[in-house]
Protein backbone atom coordinates (compact mmCIF):
# COMPACT_ATOMS: atom_id res chain seq x y z
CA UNK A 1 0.00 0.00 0.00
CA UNK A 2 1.64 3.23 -1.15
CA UNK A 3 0.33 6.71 0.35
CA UNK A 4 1.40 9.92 -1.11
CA UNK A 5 2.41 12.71 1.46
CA UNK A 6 -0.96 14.51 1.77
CA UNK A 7 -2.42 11.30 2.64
CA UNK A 8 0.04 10.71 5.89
CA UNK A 9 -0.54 14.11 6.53
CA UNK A 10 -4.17 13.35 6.63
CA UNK A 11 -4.28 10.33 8.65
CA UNK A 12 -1.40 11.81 11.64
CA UNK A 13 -3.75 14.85 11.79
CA UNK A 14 -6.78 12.95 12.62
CA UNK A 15 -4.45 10.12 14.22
CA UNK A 16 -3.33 13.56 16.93
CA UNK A 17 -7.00 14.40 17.08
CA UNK A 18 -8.36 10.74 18.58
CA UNK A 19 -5.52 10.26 20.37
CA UNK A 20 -4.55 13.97 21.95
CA UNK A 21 -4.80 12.97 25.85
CA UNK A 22 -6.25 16.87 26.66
CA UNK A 23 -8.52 17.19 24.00
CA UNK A 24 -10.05 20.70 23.32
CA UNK A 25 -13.36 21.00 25.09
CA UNK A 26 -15.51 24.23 26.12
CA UNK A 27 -18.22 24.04 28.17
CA UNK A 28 -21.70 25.09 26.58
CA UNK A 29 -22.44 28.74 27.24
CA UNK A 30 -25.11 29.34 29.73
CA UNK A 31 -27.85 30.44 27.04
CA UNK A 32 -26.82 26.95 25.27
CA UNK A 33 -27.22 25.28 28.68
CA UNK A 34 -30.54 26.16 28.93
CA UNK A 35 -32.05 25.57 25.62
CA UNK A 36 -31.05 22.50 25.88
CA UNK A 37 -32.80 21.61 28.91
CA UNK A 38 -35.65 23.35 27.56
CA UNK A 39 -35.74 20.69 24.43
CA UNK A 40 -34.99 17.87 26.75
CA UNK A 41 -37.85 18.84 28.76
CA UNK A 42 -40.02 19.07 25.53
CA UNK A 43 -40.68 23.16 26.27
CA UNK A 44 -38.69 24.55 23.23
């Protein structure tokens, strides 16, 4: 099996993405928060 470069490129970015051991997360913002409560709760 023969990969060009843009292809290793491709699979170490999403290889560093699944495997990153402090992945990137935000918490919702508070307005978020609460519409989605609201649609869990069948309101909105």
């Amino acid at each position: 099996m023969r990969l060009s470069l843009g292809e290793w490129a491709a699979i170490y970015t999403v290889w560093q993405r699944r495997h990153d051991k402090k992945p990137n997360v935000s918490p919702p913002s508070e307005e978020e928060f609460d519409l989605a409560i609201m649609r869990a709760r069948g309101v909105a």
